[in-house]
Protein backbone atom coordinates (compact mmCIF):
# COMPACT_ATOMS: atom_id res chain seq x y z
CA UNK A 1 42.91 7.94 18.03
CA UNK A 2 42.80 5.82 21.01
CA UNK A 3 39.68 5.74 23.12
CA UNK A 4 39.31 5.76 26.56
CA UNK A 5 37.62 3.15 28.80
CA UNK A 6 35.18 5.25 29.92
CA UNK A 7 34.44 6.58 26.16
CA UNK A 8 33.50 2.87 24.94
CA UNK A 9 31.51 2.57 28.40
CA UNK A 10 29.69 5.73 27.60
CA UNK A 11 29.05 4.48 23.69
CA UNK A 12 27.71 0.84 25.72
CA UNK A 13 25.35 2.80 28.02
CA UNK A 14 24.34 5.22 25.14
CA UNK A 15 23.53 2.28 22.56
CA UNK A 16 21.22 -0.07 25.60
CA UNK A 17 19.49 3.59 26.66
CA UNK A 18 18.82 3.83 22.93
CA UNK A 19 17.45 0.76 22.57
CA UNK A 20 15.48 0.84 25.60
CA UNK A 21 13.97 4.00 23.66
CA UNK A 22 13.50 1.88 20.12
CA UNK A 23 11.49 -1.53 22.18
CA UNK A 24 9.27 1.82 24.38
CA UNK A 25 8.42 3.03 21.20
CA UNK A 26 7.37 -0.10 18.98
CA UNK A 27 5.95 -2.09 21.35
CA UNK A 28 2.73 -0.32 21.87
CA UNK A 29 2.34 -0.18 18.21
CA UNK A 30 3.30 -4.25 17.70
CA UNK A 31 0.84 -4.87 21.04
CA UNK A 32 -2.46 -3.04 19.02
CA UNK A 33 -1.61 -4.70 15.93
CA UNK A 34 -1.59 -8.03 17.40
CA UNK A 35 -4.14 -7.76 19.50
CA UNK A 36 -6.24 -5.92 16.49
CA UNK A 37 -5.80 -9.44 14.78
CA UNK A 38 -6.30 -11.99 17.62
CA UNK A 39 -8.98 -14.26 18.20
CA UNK A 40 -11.30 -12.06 20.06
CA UNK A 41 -11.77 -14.72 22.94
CA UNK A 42 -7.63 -15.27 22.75
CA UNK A 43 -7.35 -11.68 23.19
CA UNK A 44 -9.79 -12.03 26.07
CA UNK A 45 -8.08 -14.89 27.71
CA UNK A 46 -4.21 -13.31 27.13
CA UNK A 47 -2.61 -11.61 30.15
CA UNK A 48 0.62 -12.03 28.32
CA UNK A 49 3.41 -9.43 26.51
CA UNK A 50 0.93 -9.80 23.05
CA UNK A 51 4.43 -10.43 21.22
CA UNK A 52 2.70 -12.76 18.87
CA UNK A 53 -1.73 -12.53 18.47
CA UNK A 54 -3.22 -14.82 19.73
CA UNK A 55 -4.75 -16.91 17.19
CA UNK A 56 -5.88 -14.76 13.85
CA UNK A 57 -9.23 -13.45 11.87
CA UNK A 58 -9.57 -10.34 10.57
CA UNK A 59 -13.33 -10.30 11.59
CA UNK A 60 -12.55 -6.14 13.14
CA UNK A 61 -11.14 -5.25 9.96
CA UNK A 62 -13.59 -6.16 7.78
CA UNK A 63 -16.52 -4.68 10.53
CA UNK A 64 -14.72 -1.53 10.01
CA UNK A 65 -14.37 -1.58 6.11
CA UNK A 66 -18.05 -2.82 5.07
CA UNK A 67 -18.96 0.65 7.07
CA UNK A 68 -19.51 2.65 3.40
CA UNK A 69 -18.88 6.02 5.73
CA UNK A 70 -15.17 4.59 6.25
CA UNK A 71 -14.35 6.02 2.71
CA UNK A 72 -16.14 8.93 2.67
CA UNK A 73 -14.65 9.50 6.24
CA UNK A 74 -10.74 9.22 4.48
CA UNK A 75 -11.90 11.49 1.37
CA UNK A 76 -12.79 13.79 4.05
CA UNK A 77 -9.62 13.84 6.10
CA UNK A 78 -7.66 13.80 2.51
CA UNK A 79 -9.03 17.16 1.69
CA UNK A 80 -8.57 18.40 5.15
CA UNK A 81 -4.89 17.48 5.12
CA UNK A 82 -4.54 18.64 1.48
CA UNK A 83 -6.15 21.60 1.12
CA UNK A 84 -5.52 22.68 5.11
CA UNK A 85 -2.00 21.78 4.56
CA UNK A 86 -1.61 24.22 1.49
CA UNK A 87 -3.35 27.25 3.12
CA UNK A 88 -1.31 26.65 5.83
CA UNK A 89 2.17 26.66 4.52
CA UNK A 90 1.16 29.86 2.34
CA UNK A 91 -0.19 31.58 5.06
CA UNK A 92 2.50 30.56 7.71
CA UNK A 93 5.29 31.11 4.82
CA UNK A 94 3.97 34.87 3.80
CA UNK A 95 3.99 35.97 7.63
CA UNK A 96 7.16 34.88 8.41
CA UNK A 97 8.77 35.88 5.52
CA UNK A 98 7.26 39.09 6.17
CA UNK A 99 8.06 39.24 9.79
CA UNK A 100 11.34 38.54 9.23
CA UNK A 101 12.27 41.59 7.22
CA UNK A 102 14.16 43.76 9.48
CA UNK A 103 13.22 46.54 7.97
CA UNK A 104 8.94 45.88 7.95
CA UNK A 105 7.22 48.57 9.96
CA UNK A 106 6.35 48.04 13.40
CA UNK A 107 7.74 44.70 13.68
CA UNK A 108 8.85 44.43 16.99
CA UNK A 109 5.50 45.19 18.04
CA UNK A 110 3.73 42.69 15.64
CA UNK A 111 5.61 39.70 17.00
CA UNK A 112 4.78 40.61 21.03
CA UNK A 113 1.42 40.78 20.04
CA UNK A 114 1.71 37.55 17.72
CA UNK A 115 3.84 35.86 20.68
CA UNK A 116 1.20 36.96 23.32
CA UNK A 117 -1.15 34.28 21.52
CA UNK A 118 0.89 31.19 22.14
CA UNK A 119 0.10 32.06 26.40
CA UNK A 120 -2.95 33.63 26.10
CA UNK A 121 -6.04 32.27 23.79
CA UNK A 122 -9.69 33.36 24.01
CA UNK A 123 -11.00 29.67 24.57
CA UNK A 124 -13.10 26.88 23.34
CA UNK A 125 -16.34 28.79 23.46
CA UNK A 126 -15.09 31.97 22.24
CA UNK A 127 -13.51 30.27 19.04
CA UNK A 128 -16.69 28.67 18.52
CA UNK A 129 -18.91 31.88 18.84
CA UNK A 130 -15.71 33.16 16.06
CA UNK A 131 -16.40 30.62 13.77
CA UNK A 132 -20.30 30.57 14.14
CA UNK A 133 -20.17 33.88 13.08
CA UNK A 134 -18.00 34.09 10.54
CA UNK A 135 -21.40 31.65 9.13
CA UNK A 136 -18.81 28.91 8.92
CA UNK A 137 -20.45 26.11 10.86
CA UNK A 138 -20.59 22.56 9.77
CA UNK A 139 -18.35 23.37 6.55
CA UNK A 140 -14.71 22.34 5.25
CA UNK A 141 -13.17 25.22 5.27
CA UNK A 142 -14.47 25.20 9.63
CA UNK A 143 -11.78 22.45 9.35
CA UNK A 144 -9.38 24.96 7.37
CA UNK A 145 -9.47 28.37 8.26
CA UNK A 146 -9.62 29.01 12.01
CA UNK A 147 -6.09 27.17 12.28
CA UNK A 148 -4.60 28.44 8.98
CA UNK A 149 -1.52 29.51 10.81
CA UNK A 150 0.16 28.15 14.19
CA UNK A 151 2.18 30.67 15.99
CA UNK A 152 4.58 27.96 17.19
CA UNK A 153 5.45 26.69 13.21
CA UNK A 154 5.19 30.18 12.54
CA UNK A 155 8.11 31.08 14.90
CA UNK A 156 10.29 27.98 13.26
CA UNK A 157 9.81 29.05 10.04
CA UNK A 158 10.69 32.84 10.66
CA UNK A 159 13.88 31.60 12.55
CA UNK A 160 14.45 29.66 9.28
CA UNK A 161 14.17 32.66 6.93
CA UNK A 162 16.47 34.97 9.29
CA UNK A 163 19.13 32.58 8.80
CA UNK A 164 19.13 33.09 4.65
CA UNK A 165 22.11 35.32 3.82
CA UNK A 166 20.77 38.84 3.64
CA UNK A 167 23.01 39.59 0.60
CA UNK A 168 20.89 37.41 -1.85
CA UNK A 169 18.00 39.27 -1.03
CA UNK A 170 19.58 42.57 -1.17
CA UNK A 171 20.98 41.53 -4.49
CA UNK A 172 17.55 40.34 -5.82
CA UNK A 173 16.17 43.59 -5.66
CA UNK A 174 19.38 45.54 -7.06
CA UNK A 175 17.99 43.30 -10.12
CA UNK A 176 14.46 44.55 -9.26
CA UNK A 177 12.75 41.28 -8.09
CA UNK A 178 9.91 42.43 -5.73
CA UNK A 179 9.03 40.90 -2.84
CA UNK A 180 7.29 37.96 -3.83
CA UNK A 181 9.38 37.25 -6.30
CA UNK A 182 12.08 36.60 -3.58
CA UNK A 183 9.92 34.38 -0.96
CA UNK A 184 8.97 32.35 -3.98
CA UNK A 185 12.18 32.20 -6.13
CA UNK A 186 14.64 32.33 -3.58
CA UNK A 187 13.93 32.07 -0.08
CA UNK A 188 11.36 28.38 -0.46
CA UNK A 189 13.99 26.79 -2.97
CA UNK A 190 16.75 27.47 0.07
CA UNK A 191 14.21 26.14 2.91
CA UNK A 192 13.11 22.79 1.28
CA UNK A 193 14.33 21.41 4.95
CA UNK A 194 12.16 23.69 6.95
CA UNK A 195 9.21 23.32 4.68
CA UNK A 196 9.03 19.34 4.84
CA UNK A 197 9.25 19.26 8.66
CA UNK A 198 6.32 22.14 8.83
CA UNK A 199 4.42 20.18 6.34
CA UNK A 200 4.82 17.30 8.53
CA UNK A 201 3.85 19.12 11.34
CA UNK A 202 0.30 20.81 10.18
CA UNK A 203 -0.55 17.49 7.88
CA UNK A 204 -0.33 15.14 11.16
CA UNK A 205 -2.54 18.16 13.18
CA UNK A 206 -4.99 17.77 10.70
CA UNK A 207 -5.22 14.09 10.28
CA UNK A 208 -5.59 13.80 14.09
CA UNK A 209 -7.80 16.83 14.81
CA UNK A 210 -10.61 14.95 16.51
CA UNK A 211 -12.17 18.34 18.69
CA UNK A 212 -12.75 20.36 15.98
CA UNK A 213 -15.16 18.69 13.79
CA UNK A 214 -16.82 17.76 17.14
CA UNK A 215 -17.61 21.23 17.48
CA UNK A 216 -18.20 22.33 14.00
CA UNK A 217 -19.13 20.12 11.70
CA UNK A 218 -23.00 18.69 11.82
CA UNK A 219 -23.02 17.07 8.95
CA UNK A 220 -22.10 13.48 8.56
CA UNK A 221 -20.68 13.67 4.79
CA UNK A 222 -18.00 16.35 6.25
CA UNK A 223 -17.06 14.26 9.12
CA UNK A 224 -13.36 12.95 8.70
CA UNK A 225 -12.13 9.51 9.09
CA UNK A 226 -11.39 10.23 13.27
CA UNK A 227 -15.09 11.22 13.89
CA UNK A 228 -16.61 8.12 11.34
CA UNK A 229 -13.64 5.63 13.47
CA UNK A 230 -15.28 6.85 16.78
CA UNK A 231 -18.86 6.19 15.77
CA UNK A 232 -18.10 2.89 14.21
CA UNK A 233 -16.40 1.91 17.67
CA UNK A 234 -19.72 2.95 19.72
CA UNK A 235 -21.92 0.92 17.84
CA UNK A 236 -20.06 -1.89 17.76
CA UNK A 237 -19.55 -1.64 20.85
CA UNK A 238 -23.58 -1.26 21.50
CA UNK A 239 -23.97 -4.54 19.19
CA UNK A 240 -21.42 -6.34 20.77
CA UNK A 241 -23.21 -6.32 23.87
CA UNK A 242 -26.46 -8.31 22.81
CA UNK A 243 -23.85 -10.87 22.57
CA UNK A 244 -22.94 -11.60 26.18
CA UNK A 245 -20.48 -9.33 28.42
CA UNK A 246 -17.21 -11.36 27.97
CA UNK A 247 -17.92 -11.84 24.04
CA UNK A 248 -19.18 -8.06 23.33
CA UNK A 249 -16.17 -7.00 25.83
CA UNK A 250 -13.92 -9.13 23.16
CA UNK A 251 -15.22 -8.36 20.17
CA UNK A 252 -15.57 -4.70 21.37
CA UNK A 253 -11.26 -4.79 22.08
CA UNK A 254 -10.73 -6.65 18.68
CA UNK A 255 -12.67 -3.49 16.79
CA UNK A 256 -10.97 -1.15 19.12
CA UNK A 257 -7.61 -2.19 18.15
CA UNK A 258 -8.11 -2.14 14.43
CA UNK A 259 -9.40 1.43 14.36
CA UNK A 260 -6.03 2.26 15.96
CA UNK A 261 -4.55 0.95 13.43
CA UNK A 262 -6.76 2.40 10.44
CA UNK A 263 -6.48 5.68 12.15
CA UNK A 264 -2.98 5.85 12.36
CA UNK A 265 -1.19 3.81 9.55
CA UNK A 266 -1.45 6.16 6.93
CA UNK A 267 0.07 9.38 8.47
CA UNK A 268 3.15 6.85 9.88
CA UNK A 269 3.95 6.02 6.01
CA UNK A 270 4.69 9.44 5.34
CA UNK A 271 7.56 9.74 7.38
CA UNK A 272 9.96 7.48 6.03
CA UNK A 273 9.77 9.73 2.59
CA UNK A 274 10.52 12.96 4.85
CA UNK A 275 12.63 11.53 7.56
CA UNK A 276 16.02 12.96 5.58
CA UNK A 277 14.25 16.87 6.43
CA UNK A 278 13.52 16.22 9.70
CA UNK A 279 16.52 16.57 12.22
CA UNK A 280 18.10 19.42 9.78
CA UNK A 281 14.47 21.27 9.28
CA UNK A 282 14.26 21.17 13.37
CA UNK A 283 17.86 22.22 13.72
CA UNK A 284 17.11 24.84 11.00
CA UNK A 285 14.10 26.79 12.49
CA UNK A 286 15.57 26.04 16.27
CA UNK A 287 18.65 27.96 16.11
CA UNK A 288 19.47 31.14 14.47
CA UNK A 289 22.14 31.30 12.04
């Protein structure tokens, strides 16, 4: 089929706006990393793009890494991303599965009051004052519980289950499956798409949840890898001081680059292996079939 002029000048304004998009995105990312990696009085001196560091050491890196709390900090956030991520897909997976029965009792009014949450929320100090009570103060599971379900993934994932063909469930239970027999047999197997992208979704909230274990956790065994990052960067930043402003203001940017980078590298590995889910997931739990 022939195209049009203004098709392939469309396709040439498409691709540069694109691109434009790609060079917004990575250079941030390529300007820490360099700058994580530069000679701290380079980095000082630079008023430049930061396309390539200026000079090299690794002096931030290895400040950050002799800290022994750095790997007690990532065992921490592990098991909050783990074990939060788990309670929250069952917990998120069981309501909407429920809530997406058309025939479950006094549904309608169950999702206005559900929905009402996503405009309306009690607060910072009322949460607290929740989870103070509930004697759950400076523990894991103050990391855990208190979000185990958002209403927002919730919604995507009940938008997901409407759009399973209501014939396979109605012919489970001819064969007498019950209930949980279907969400776990047939309706996860058919929503592998949905699933990753929610997975995504909660594991990133709880690798970069930096407010809550500010409020809740006292202890500094529990604290995960954001909290330990933010300490390390105040006292270096206190040390750095005693050695002249322009040097401790160097030094100080060096450190603050590289705990960018710690903080974030992990969680951006993951989503090469789930990348495949995404767009299809979204699509999925956007739009009702």
């Amino acid at each position: 089929m022939k195209r049009s002029v203004g098709e392939h000048v469309f396709d040439w304004i498409n691709a540069l706006l694109l691109c434009g998009v790609i060079i917004l995105s990575i250079y941030p990312m390529l300007y820490i990393f360099n700058s994580s990696i530069s000679d701290p009085n380079g980095l000082l001196r630079s008023r430049s793009l930061m396309l390539l560091p200026e000079g090299f050491q690794l002096e931030a890196y290895k400040y950050v890494f002799n800290n022994p709390k750095i790997y007690t900090g990532y065992l921490n956030t592990l098991f909050y991303v783990v074990v939060g991520t788990v309670v929250n897909l069952l917990m998120t997976s069981l309501a909407a599965y429920a809530l997406s029965r058309m025939d479950l009792f006094g549904r309608k009014t169950l999702m206005k009051i559900i929905t009402f949450t996503m405009f309306f929320g009690g607060g910072m100090i009322p949460t607290f004052l929740l989870v103070q009570n509930l004697g759950l103060i400076d523990s894991r599971w103050a990391m855990i519980i208190p979000g185990a379900i958002s209403t927002f993934y919730f919604l995507i994932m009940k938008t997901s289950y409407e759009g399973i063909p209501i014939s396979l469930i109605e012919s489970a239970k001819l064969d007498g499956a019950n209930d949980f027999t279907i969400l776990f047999r047939i309706v996860l197997p058919l929503s592998k798409s949905i699933l990753a992208v929610i997975t995504l979704y909660y594991a990133v909230d709880h690798w970069n949840d930096f407010i809550g274990p500010m409020l809740y956790l006292r202890s500094q065994d529990l604290y995960p890898i954001q909290i330990v990052l933010r300490d390390i960067l105040i006292s270096s930043s206190m040390e750095a001081m005693g050695g002249g402003v322009d040097t401790g203001f160097a030094i100080g940017e060096n450190i603050k680059y590289a705990t960018i980078i710690i903080s974030t590298l992990p969680i951006m590995l993951v989503y090469p292996f789930i990348q495949k889910y995404f767009v299809q997931g979204a699509l999925i739990g956007a739009v009702k079939q």
